[in-house]
Each structure stands twice: as C-alpha cells, then as structure tokens.
PDB file of N, CA and C in Angstrom:
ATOM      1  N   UNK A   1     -52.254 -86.575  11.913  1.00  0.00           N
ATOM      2  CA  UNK A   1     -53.202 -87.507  12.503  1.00  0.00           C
ATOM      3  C   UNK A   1     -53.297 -87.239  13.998  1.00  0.00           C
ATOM      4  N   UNK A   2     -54.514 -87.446  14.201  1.00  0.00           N
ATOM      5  CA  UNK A   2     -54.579 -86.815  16.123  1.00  0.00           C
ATOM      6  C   UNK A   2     -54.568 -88.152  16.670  1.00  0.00           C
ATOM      7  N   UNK A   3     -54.268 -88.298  18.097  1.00  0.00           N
ATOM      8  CA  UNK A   3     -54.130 -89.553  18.659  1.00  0.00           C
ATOM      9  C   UNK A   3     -55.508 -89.440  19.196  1.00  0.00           C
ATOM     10  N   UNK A   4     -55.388 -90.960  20.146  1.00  0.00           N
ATOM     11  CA  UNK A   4     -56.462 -91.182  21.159  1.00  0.00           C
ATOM     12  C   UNK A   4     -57.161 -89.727  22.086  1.00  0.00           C
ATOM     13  N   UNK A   5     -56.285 -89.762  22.984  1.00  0.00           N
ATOM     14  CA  UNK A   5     -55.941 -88.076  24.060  1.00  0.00           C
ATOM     15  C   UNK A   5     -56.283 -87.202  23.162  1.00  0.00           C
ATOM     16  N   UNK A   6     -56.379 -86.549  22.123  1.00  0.00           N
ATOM     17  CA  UNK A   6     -56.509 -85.453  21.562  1.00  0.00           C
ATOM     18  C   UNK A   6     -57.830 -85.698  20.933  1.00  0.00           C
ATOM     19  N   UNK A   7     -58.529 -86.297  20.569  1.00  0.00           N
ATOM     20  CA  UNK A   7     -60.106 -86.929  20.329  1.00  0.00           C
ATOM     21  C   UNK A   7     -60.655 -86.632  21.495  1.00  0.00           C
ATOM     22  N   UNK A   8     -60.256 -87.521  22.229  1.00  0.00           N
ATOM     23  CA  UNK A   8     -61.181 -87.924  23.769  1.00  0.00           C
ATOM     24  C   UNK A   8     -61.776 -86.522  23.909  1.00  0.00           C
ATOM     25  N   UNK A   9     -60.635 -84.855  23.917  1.00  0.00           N
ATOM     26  CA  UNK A   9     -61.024 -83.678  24.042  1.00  0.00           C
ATOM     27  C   UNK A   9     -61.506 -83.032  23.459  1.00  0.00           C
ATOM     28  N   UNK A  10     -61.304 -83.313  22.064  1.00  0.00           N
ATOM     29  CA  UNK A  10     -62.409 -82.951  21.102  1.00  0.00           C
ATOM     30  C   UNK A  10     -63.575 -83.363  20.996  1.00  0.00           C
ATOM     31  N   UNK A  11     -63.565 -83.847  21.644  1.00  0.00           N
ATOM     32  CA  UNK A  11     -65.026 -85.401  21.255  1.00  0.00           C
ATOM     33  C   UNK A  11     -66.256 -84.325  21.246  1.00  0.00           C
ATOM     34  N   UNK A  12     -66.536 -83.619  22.403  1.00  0.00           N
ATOM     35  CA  UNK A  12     -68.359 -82.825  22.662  1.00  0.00           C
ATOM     36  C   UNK A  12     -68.064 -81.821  22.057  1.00  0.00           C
ATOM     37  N   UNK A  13     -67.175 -81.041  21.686  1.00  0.00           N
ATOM     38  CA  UNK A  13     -66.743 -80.005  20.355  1.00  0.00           C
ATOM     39  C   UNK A  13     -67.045 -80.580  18.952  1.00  0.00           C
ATOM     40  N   UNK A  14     -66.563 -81.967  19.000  1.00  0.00           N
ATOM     41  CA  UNK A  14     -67.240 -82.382  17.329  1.00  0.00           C
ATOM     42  C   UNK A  14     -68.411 -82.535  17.461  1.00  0.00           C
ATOM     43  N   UNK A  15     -69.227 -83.381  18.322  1.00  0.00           N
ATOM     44  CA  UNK A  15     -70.310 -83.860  18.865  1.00  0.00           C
ATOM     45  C   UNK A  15     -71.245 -82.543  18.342  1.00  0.00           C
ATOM     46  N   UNK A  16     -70.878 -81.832  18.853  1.00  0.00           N
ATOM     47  CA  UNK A  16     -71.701 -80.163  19.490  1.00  0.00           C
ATOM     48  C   UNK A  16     -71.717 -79.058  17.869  1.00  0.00           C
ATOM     49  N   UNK A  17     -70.577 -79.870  16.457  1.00  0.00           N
ATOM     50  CA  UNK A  17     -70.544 -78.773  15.536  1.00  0.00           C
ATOM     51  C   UNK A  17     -69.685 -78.040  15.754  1.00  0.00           C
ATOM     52  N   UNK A  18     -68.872 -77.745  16.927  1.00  0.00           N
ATOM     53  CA  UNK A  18     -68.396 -76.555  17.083  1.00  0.00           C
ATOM     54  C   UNK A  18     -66.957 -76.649  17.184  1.00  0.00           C
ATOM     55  N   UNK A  19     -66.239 -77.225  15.836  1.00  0.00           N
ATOM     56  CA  UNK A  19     -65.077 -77.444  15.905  1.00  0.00           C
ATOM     57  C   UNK A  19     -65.069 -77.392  13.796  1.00  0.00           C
ATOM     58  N   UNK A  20     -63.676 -77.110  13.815  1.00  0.00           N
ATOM     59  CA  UNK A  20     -63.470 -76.649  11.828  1.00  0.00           C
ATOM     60  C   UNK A  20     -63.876 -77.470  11.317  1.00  0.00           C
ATOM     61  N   UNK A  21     -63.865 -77.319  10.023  1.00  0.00           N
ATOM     62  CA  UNK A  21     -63.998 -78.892   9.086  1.00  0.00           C
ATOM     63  C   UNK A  21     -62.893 -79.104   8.769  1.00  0.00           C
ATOM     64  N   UNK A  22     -61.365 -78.881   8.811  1.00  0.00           N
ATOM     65  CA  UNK A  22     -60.343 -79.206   8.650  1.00  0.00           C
ATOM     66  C   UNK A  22     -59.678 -80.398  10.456  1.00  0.00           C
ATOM     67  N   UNK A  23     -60.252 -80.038  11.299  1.00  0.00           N
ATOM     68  CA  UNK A  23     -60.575 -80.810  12.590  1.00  0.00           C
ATOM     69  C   UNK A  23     -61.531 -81.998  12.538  1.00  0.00           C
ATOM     70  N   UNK A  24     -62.585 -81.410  12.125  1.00  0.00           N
ATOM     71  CA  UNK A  24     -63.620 -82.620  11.820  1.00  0.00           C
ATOM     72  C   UNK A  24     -63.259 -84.039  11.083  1.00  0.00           C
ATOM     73  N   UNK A  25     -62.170 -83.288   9.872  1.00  0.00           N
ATOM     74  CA  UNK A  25     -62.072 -84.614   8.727  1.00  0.00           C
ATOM     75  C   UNK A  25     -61.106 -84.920   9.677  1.00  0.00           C
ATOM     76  N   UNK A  26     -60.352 -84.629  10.470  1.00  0.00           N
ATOM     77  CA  UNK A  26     -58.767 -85.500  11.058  1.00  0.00           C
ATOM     78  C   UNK A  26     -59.778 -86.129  12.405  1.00  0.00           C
ATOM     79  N   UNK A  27     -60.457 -85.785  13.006  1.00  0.00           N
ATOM     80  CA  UNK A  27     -61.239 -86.636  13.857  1.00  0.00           C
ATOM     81  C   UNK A  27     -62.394 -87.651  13.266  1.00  0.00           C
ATOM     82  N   UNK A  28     -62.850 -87.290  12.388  1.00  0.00           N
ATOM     83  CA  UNK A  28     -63.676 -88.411  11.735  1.00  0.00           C
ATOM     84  C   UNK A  28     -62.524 -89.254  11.118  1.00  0.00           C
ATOM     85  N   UNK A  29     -61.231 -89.204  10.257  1.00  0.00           N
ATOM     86  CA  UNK A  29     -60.541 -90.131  10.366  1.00  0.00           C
ATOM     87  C   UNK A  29     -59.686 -90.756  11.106  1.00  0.00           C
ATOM     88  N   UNK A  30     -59.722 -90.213  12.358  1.00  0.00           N
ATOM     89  CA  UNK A  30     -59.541 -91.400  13.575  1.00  0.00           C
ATOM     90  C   UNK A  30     -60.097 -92.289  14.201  1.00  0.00           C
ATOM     91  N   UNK A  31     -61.243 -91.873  14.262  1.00  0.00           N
ATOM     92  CA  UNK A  31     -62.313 -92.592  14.463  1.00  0.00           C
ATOM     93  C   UNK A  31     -62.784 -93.809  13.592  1.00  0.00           C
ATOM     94  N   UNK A  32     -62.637 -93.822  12.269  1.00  0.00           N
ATOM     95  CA  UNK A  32     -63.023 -94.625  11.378  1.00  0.00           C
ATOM     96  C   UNK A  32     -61.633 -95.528  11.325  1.00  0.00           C
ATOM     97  N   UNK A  33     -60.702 -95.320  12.010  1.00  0.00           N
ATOM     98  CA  UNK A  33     -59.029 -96.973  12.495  1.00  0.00           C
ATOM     99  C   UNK A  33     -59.384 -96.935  13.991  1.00  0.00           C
ATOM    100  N   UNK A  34     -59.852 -96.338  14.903  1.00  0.00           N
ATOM    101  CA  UNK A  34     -59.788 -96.646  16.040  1.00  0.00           C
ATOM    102  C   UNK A  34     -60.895 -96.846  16.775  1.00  0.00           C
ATOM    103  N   UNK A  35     -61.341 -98.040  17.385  1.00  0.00           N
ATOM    104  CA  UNK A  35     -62.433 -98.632  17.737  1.00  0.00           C
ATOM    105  C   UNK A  35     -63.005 -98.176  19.375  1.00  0.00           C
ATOM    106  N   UNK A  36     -61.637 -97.989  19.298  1.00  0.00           N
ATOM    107  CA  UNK A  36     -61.787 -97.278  21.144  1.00  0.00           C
ATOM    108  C   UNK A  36     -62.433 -96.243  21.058  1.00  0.00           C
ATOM    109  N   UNK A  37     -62.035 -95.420  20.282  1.00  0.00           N
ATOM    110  CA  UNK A  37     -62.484 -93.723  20.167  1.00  0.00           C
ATOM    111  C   UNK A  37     -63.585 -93.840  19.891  1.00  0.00           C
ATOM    112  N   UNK A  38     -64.084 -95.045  18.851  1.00  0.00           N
ATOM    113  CA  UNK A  38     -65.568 -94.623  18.535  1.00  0.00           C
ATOM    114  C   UNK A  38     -66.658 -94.968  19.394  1.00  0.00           C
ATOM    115  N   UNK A  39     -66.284 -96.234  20.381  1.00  0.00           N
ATOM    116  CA  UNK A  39     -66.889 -96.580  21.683  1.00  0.00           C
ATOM    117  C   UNK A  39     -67.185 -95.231  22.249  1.00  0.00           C
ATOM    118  N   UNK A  40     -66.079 -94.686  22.490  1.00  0.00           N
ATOM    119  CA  UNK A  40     -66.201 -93.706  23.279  1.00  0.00           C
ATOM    120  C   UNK A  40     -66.735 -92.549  22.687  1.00  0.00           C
ATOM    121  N   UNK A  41     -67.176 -92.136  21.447  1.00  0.00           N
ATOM    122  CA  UNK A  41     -67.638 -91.255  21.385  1.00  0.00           C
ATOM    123  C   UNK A  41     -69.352 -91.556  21.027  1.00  0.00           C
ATOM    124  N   UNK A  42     -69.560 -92.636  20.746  1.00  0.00           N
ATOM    125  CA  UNK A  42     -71.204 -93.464  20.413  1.00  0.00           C
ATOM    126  C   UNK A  42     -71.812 -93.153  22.196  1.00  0.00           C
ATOM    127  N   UNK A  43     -70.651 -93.859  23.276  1.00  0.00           N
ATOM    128  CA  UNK A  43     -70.939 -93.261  24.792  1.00  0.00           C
ATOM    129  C   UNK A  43     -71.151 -92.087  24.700  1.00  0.00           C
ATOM    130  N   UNK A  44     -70.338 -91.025  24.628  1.00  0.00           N
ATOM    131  CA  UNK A  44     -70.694 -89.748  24.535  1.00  0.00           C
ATOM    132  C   UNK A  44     -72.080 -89.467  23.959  1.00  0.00           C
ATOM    133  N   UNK A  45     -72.384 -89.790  22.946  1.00  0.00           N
ATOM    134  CA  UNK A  45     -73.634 -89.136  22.197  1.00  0.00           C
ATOM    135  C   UNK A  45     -74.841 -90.089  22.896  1.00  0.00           C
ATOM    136  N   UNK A  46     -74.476 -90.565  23.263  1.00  0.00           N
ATOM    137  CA  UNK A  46     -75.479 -91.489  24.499  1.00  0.00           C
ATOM    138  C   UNK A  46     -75.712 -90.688  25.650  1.00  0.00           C
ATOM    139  N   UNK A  47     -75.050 -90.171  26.307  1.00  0.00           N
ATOM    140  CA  UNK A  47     -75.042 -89.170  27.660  1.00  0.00           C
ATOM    141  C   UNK A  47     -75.709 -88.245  27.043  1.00  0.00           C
ATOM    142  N   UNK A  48     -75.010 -87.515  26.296  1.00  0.00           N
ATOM    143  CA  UNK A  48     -75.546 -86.165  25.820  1.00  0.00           C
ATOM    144  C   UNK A  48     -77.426 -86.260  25.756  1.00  0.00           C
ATOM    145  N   UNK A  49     -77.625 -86.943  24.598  1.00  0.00           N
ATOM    146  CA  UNK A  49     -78.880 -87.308  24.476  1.00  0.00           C
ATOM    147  C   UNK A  49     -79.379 -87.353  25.642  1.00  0.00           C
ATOM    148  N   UNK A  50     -79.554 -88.361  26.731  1.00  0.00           N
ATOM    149  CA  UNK A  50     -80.009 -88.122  28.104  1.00  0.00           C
ATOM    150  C   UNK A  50     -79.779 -87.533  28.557  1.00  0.00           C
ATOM    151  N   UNK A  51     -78.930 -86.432  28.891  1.00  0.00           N
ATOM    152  CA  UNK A  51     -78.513 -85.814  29.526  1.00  0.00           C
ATOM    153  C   UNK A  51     -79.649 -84.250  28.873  1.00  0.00           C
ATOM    154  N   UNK A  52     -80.070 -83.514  27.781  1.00  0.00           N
ATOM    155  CA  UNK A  52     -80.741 -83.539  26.807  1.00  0.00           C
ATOM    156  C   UNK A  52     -82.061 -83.315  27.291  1.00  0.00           C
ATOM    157  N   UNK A  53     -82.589 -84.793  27.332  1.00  0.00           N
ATOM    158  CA  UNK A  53     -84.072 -85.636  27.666  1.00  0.00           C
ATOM    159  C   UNK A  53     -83.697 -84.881  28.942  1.00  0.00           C
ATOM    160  N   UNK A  54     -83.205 -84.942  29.852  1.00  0.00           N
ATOM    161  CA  UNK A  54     -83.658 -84.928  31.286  1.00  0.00           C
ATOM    162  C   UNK A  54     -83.702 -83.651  31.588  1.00  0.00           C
ATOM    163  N   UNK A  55     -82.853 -82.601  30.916  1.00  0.00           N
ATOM    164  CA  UNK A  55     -83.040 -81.266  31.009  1.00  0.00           C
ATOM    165  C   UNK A  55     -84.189 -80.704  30.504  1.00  0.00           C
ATOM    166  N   UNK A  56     -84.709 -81.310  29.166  1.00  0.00           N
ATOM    167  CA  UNK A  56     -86.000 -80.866  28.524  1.00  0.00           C
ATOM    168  C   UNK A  56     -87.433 -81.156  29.112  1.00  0.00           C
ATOM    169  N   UNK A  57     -87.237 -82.225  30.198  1.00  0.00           N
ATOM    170  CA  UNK A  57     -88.409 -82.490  30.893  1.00  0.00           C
ATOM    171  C   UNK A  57     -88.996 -82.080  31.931  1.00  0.00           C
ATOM    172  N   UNK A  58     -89.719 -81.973  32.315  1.00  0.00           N
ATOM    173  CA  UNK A  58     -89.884 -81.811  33.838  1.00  0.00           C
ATOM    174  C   UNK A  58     -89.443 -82.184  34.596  1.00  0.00           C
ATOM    175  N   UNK A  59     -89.410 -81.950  35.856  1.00  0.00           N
ATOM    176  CA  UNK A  59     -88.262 -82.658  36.590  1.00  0.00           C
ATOM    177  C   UNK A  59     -89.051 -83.781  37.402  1.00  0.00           C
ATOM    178  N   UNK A  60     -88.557 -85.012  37.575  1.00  0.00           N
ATOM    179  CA  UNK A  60     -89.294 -86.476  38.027  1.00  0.00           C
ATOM    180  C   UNK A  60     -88.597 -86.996  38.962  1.00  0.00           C
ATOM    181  N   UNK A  61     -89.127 -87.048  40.037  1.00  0.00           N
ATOM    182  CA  UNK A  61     -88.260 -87.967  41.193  1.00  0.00           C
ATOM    183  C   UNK A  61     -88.191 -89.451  40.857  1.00  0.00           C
ATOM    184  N   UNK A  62     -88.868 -89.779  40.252  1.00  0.00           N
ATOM    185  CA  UNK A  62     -88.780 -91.516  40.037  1.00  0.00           C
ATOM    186  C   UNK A  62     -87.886 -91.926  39.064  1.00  0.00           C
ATOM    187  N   UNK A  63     -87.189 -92.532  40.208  1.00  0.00           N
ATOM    188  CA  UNK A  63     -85.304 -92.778  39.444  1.00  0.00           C
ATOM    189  C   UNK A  63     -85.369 -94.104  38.808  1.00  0.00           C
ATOM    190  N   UNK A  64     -86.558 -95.048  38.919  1.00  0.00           N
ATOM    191  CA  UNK A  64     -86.625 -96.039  38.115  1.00  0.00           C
ATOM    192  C   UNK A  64     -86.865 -95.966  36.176  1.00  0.00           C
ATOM    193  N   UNK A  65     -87.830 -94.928  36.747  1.00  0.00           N
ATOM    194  CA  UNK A  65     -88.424 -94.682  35.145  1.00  0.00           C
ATOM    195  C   UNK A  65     -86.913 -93.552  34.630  1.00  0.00           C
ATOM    196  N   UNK A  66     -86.367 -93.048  35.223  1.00  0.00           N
ATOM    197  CA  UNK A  66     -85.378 -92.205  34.528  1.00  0.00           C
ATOM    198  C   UNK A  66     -84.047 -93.513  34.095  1.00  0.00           C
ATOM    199  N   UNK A  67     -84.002 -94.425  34.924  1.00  0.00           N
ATOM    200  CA  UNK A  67     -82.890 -95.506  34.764  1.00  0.00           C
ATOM    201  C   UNK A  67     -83.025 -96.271  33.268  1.00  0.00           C
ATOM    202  N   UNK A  68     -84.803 -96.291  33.175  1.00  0.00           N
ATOM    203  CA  UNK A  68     -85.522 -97.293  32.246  1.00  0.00           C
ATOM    204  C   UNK A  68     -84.953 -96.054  30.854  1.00  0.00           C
ATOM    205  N   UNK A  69     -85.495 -95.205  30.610  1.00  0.00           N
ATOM    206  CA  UNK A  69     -84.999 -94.191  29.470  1.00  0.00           C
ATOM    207  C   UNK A  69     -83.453 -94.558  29.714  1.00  0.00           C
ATOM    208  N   UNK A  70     -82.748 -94.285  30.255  1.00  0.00           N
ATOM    209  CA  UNK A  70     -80.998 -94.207  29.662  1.00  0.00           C
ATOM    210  C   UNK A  70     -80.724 -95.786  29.359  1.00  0.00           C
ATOM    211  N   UNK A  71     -81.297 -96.452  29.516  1.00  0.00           N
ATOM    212  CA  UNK A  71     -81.057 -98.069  29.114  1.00  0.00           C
ATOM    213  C   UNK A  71     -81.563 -98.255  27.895  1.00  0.00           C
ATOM    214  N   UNK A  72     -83.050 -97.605  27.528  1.00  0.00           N
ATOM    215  CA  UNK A  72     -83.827 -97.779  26.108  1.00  0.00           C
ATOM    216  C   UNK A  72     -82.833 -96.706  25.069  1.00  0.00           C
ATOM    217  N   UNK A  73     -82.202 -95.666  25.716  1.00  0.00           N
ATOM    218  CA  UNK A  73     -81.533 -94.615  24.812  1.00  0.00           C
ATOM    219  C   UNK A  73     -80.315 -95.201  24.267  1.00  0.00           C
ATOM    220  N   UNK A  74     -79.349 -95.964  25.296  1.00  0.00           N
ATOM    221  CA  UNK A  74     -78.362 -96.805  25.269  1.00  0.00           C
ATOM    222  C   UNK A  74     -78.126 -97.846  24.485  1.00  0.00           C
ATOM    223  N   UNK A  75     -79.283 -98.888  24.213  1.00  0.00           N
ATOM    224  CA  UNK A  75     -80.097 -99.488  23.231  1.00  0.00           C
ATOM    225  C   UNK A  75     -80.348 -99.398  21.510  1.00  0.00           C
ATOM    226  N   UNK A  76     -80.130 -97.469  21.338  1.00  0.00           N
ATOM    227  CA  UNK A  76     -80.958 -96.897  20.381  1.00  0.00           C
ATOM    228  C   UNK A  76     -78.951 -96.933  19.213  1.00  0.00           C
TER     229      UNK A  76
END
C-alpha cells in the first residue's frame, strides 16, 4: 500500500497515463480510503486542465476573464 507522500508524487504520472497498471491499481486504491489524496488529486486535474486551456489559447492579458475560467473549471 503506498502512503500519502508517495501519491502526492505520483499524482501527474497517474494523471498523465504514464505510470504501470500494477502502480495505477495501488494508487487508485489509496485514493478510494483517503480523502486527502483525492482532494488533492481532483486539485491537480483542476490545474492541469487550466493550465491546458491557457496554453492552447492565445495569449490574453485580461486577468479577469482568465480568473473567471479557473473558477467555472474549478466548479466543473
């Protein structure tokens, strides 16, 4: 069983696919007893996604409308 610390580092490796399926099932079953980890990795796939959006776009100086997307994504 992997702890907290050893998720947290795996987290954008599972996120991303790019970790075994013998890794995958021991991080998907940590995740499914530990509530922290999954906060934290639902955050993660929240960034990513915007993070994502903002690379795929053009680039926009108006930091309101970019604030308004990571709040509606955050939301999702």
């Amino acid at each position: 069983m992997l702890n907290c610390k050893q998720v947290a580092s795996l987290a954008s490796d599972y996120l991303d696919n790019n970790s075994t399926t013998k890794l995958n099932w021991k991080i998907r079953m940590h995740l499914m007893m530990c509530s922290h980890c999954r906060r934290f990795y639902r955050q993660l796939k929240v960034t990513n996604k915007v993070a994502r959006s903002a690379l795929s776009e053009p680039s926009n100086d108006n930091i309101d409308e970019l604030l308004q997307r990571i709040k509606e994504s955050a939301k999702k």
